[in-house]
Protein backbone atom coordinates (compact mmCIF):
# COMPACT_ATOMS: atom_id res chain seq x y z
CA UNK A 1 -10.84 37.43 5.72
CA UNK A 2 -13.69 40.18 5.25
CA UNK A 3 -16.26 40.81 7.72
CA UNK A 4 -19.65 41.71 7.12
CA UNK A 5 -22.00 42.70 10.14
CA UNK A 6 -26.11 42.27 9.13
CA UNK A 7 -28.08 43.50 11.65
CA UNK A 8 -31.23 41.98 12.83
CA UNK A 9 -34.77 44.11 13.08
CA UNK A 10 -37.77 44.95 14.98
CA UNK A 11 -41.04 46.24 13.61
CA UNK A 12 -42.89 47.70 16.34
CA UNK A 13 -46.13 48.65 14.43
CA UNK A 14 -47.00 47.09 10.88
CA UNK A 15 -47.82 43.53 11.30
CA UNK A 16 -48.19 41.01 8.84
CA UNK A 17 -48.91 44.04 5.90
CA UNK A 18 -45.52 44.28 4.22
CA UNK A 19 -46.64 41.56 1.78
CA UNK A 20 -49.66 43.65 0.85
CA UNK A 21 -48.41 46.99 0.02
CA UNK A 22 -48.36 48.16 3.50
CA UNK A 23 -46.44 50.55 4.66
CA UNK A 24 -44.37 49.64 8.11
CA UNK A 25 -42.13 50.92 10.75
CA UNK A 26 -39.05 49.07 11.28
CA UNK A 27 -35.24 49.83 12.93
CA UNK A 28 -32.06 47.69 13.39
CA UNK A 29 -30.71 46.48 16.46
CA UNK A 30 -26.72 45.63 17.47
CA UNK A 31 -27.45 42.38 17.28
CA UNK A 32 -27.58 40.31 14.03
CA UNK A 33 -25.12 37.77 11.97
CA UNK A 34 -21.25 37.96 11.55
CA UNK A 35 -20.22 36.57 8.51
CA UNK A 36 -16.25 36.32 7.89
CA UNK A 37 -15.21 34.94 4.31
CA UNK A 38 -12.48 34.80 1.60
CA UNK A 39 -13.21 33.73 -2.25
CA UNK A 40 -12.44 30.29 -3.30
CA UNK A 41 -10.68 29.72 -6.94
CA UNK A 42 -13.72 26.98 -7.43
CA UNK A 43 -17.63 26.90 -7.88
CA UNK A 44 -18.17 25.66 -4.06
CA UNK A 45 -18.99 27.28 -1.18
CA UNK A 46 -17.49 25.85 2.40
CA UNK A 47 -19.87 27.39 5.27
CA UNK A 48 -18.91 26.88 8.93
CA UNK A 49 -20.81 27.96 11.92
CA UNK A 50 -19.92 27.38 16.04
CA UNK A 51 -23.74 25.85 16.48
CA UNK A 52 -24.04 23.89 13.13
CA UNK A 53 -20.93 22.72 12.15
CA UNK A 54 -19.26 22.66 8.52
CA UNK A 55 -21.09 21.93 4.99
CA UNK A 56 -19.86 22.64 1.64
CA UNK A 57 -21.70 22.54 -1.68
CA UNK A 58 -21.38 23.20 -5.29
CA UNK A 59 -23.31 26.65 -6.59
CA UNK A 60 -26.37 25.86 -7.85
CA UNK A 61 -27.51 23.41 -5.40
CA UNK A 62 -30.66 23.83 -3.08
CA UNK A 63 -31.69 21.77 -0.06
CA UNK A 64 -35.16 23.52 1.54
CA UNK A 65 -34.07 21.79 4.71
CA UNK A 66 -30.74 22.24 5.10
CA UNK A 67 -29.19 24.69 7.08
CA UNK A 68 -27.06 26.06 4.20
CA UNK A 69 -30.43 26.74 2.15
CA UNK A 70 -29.81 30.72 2.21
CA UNK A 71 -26.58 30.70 1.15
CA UNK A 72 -27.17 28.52 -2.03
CA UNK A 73 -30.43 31.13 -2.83
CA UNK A 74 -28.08 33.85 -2.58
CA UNK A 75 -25.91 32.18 -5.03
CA UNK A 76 -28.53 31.27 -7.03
CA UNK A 77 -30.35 34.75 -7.31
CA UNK A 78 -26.55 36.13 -8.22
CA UNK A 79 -25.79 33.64 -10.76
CA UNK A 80 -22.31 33.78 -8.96
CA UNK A 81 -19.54 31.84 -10.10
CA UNK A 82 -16.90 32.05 -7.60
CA UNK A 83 -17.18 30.58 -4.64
CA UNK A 84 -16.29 31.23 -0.91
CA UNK A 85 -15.07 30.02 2.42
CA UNK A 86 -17.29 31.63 4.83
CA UNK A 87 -17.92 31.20 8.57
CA UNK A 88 -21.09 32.50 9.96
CA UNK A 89 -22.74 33.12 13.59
CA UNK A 90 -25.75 34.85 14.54
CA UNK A 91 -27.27 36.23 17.77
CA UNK A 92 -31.04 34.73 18.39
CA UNK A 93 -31.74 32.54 15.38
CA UNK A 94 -35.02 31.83 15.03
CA UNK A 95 -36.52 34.58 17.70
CA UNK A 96 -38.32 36.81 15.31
CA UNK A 97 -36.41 39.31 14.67
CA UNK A 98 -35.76 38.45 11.09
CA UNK A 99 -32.24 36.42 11.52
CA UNK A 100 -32.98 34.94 8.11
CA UNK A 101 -33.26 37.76 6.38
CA UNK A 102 -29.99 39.19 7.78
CA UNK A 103 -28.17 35.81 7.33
CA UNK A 104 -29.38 36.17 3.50
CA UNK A 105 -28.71 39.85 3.01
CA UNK A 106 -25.01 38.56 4.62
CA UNK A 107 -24.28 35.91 2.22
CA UNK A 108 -25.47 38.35 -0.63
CA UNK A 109 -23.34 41.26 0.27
CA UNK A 110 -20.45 38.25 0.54
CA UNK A 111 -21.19 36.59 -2.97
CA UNK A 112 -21.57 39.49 -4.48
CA UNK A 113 -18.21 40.77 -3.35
CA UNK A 114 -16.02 37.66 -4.33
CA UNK A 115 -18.12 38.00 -7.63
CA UNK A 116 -17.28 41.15 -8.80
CA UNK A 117 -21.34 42.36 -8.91
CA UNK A 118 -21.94 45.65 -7.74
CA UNK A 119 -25.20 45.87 -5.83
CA UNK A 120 -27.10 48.97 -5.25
CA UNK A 121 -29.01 49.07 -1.55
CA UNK A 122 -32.16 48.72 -3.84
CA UNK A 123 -30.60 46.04 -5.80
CA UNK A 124 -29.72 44.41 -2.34
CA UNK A 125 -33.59 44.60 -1.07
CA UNK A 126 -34.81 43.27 -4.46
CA UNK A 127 -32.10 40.60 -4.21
CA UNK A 128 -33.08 39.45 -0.47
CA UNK A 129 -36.88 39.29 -1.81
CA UNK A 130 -36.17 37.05 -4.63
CA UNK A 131 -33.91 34.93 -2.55
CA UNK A 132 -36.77 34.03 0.38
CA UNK A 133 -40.01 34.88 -2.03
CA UNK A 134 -39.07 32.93 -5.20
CA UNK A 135 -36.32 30.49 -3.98
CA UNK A 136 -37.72 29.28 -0.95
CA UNK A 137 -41.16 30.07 -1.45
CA UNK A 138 -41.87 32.73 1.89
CA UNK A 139 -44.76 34.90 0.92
CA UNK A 140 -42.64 37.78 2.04
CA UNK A 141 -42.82 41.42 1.35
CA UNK A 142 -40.07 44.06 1.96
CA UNK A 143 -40.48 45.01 5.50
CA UNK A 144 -37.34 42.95 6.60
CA UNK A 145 -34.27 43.89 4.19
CA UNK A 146 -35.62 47.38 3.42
CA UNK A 147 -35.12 47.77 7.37
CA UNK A 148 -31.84 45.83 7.32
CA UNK A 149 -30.29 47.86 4.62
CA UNK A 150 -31.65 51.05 5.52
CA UNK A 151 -31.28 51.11 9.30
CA UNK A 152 -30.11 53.74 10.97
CA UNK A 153 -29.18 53.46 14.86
CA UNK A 154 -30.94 56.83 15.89
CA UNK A 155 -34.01 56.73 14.02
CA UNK A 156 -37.56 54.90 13.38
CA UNK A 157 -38.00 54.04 9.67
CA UNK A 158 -41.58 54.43 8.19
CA UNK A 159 -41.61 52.27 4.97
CA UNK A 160 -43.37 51.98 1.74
CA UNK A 161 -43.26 48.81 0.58
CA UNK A 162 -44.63 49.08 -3.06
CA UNK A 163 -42.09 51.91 -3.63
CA UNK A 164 -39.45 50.25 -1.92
CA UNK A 165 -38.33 53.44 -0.01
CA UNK A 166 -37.24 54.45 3.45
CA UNK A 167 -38.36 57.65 5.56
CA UNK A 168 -36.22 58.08 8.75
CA UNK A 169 -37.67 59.45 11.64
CA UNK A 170 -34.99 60.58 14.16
CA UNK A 171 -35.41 59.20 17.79
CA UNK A 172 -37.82 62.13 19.83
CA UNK A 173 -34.74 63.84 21.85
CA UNK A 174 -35.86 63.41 25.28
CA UNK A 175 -34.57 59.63 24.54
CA UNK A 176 -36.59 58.40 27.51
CA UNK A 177 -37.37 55.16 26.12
CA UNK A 178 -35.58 51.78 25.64
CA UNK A 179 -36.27 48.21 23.48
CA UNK A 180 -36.93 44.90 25.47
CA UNK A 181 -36.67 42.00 23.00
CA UNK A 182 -38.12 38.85 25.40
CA UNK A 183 -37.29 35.68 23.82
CA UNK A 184 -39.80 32.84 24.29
CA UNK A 185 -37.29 29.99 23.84
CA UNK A 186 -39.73 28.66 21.02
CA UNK A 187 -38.22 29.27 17.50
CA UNK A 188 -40.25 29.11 14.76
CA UNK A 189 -39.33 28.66 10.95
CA UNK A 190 -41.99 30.41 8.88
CA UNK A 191 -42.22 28.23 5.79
CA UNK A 192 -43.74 25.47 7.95
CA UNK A 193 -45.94 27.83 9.66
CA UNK A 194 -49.13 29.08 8.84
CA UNK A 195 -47.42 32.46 7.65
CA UNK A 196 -48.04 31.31 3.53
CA UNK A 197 -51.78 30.04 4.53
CA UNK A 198 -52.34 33.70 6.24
CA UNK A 199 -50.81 35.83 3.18
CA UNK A 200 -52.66 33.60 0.76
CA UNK A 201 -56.17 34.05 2.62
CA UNK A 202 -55.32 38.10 2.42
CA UNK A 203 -55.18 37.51 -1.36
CA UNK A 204 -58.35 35.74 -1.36
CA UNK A 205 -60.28 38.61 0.40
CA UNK A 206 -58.42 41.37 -2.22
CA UNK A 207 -59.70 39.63 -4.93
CA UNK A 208 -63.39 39.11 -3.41
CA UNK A 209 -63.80 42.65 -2.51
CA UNK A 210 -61.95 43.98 -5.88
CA UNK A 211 -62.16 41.98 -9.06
CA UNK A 212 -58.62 41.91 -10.38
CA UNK A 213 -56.90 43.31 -7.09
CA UNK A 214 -54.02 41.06 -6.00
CA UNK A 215 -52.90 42.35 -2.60
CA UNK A 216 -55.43 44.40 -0.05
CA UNK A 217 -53.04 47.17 -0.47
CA UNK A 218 -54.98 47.69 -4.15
CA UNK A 219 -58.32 47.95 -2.33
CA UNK A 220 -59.35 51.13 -1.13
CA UNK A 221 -60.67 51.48 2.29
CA UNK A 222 -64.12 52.60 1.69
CA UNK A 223 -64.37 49.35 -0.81
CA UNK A 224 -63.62 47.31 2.06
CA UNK A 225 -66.07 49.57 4.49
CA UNK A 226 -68.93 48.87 2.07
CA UNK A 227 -68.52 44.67 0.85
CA UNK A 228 -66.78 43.80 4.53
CA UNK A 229 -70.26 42.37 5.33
CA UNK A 230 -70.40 39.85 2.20
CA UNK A 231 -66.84 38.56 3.18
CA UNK A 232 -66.58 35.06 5.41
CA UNK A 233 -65.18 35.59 8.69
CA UNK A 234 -62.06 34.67 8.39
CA UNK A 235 -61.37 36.81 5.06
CA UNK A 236 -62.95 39.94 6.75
CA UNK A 237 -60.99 39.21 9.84
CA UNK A 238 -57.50 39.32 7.68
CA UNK A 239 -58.82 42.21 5.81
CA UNK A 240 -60.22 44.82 9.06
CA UNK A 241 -56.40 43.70 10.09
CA UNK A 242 -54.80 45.12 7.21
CA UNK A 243 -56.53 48.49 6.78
CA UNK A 244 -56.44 49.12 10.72
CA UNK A 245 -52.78 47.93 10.86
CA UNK A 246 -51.90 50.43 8.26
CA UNK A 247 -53.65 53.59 9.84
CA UNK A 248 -51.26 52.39 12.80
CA UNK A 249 -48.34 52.53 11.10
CA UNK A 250 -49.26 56.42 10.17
CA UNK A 251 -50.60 57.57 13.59
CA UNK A 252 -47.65 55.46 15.45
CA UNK A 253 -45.28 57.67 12.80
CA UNK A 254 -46.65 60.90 13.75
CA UNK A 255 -46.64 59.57 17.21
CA UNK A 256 -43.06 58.94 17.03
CA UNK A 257 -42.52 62.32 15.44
CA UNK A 258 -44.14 64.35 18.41
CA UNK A 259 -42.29 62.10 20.87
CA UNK A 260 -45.24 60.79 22.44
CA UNK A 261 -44.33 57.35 23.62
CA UNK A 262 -47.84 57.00 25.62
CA UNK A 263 -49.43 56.81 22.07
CA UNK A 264 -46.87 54.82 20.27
CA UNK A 265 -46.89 51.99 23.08
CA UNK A 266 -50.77 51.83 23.11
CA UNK A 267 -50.83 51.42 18.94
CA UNK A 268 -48.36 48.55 19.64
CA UNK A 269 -50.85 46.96 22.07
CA UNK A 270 -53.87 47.33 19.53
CA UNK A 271 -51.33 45.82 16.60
CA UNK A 272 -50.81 42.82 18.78
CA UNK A 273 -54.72 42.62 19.92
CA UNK A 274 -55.53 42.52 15.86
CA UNK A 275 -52.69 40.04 15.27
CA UNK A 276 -53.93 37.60 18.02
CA UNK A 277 -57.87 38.28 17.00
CA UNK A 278 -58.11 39.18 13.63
CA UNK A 279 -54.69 38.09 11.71
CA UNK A 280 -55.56 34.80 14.30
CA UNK A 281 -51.62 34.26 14.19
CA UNK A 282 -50.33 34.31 17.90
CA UNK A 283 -49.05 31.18 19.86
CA UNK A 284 -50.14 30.27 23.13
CA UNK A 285 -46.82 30.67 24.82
CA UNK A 286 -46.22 34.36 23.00
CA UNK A 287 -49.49 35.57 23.38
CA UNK A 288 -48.53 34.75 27.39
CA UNK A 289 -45.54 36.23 26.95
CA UNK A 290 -46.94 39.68 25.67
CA UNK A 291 -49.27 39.49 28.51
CA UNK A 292 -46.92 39.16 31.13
CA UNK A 293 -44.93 42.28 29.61
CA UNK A 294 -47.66 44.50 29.16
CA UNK A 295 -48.59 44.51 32.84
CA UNK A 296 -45.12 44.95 33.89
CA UNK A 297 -44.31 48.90 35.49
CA UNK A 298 -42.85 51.16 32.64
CA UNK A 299 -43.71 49.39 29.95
CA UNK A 300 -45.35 51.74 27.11
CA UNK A 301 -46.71 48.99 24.98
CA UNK A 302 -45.58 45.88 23.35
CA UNK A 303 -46.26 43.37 19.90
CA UNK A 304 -45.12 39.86 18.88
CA UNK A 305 -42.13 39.99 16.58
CA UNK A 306 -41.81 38.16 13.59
CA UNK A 307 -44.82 35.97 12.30
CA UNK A 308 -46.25 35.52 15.39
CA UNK A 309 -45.85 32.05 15.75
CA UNK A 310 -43.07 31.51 17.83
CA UNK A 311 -40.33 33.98 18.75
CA UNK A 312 -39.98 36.90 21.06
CA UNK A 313 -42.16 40.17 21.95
CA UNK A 314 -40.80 43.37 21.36
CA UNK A 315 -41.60 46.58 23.81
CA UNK A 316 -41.02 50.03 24.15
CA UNK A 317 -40.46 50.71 28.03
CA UNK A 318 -39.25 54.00 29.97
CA UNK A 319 -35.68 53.98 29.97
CA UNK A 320 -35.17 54.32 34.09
CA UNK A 321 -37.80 51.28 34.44
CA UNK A 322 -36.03 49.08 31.76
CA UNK A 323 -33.75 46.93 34.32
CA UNK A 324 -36.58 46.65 36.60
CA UNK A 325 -38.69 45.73 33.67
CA UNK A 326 -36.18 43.21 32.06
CA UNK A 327 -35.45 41.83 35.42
CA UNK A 328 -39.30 41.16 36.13
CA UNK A 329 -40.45 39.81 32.96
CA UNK A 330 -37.49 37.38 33.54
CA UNK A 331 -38.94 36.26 36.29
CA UNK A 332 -42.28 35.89 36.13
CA UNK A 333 -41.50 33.89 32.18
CA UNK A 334 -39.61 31.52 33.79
CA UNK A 335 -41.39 30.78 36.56
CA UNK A 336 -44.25 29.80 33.77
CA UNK A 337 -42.08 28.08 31.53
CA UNK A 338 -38.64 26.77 33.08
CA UNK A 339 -38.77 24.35 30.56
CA UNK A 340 -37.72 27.23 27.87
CA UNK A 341 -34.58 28.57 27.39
CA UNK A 342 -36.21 32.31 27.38
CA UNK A 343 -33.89 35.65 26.88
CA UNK A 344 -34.96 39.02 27.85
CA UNK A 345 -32.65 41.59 27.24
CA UNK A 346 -32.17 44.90 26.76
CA UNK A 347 -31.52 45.65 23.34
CA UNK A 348 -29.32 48.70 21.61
CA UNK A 349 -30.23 49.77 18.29
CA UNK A 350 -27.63 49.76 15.37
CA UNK A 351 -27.09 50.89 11.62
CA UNK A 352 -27.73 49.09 8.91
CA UNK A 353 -25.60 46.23 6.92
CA UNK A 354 -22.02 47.17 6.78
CA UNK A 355 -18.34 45.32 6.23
CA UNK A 356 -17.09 45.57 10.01
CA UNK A 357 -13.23 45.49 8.96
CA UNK A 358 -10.73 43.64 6.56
């Protein structure tokens, strides 16, 4: 058996922009999917998994709502022949921090192995897109497997997402800082949210304020500045999200260059104030979540995860206060909702997708 290890990410500042040629900040954590598989002399695919059980199918099938959807995209996208036996497990499926993206990028790296197709890491990220964008039908844009195949376990990546590249920015040295990820207990599965409704209203407005433009990202800002006024509500509100969500991706950069954490926690808190007001995408449990941790001692500044409608809240705390932190958020979750099966933990970065061992 091979093992592959795809990591799962967090994107502190860059909300819901990817998909309109925005650029983002993303890194890779230690925790993600293990996926442990063999080739198969035949056309199927045999998937097992400790929470799901075992399913097989023949390549070229699709079920949108079966568990085993990702794998037969990935098969599809690959035009693979040769099949697998393949047994997968993942961390916090479900808790925005882009576990289907890493389960994807996973059975890619796999298929393409037993295949014989040799996949370049830009080959891999246009690979992942087609599988979620034009197989299952996400409005996605490149934020997640750019991350996933880029990461690197010491650095913040600041990514362009029409160009398809990767800037690392190494960790400020003082390393006083540490990741909560605080789990609501609510999954969410973003095809039957309201993420395709929010990414097709940002079209809309692109096209209102810019004849011809498809995405925001082809709109320049003083376009937007001088039509916002002629825009309905909610088209402006998607659209002042976008252009001030990207000139927090840059200033939380340069933040993270200088090592200011003050700054970089306080553009988090303004990314999650736009998504909740002007994206309108929070939940009523997250958006209590985030407000718990934000008033928590030590806590720089924190965002929802993920779409926004269900998941976890990332934040950037001081490293000495991070226990304390983790321990009170806990606490204070749970007493609001014992009813969820909530996870707060302290969470170690790691590189990007690898094979573990042989």
């Amino acid at each position: 058996m091979t093992r592959i290890f795809s990591p799962y990410r967090l994107c502190p500042i860059g909300a819901h922009i990817d998909h309109q040629g925005g650029a983002v900040l993303g890194r890779t954590l230690a925790l993600g999917t293990t996926l442990d598989y063999e080739p198969l002399d035949s056309n199927e695919i045999v998937l097992s998994s400790d929470r799901l059980g075992e399913s097989k199918f023949t390549i070229g099938d699709l079920d949108h709502d079966h568990w085993t959807r990702y794998a037969q995209a990935a098969a599809r996208v690959l035009q693979a022949k040769c099949g697998m036996r393949a047994h997968v497990n993942g961390t916090l499926i479900g808790a925005g921090l882009s576990s289907s993206a890493s389960v994807a990028l996973a059975y890619l790296r796999a298929l393409a192995d037993v295949n014989g197709i040799p996949l370049t890491p830009a080959q891999l990220v246009q690979k992942e897109f087609e599988l979620e964008h034009d197989v299952l039908g996400l409005q996605i844009g490149l934020l997640d497997p750019l991350t996933i195949v880029h990461g690197r376990r010491d650095s913040l990546l600041l990514m362009d997402t029409v160009a398809g590249a990767a800037t690392p920015i190494v960790d400020p040295p003082s390393r006083d800082f540490a990741w909560i990820v605080a789990y609501s207990g609510v999954s969410r599965e973003l095809t039957k949210s309201g993420f395709n409704v929010r990414v097709a209203e940002c079209h809309e407005a692109a096209a209102s304020l810019q004849p011809g433009a498809w995405n925001l990202g082809d709109v320049p800002r003083e376009c937007f500045d001088e039509k916002k006024s002629s825009l309905p509500e909610h088209l402006r509100k998607r659209a002042e999200h976008f252009f001030t969500e990207v000139e927090r991706v840059h200033a939380g950069a340069q933040a993270w260059r200088d090592g200011d954490l003050f700054t970089f926690g306080q553009l988090m808190n303004q990314s999650c104030q736009s998504s909740i007001h002007n994206y309108e995408s929070g939940s009523f449990i997250l958006i209590e979540l985030q407000e718990i941790v934000t008033l928590v001692p030590g806590v720089y500044g924190s965002r929802f995860s993920g779409g926004g409608y269900g998941g976890c809240v990332v934040a950037l705390v001081k490293r000495e206060k991070a226990e304390s932190a983790r321990t009170q958020i806990a606490k204070e979750f749970a007493f609001m909702h014992p009813e969820l099966p909530s996870k707060i933990l302290i969470a170690e970065m790691g590189d990007g997708i690898f094979p573990a061992s042989t």
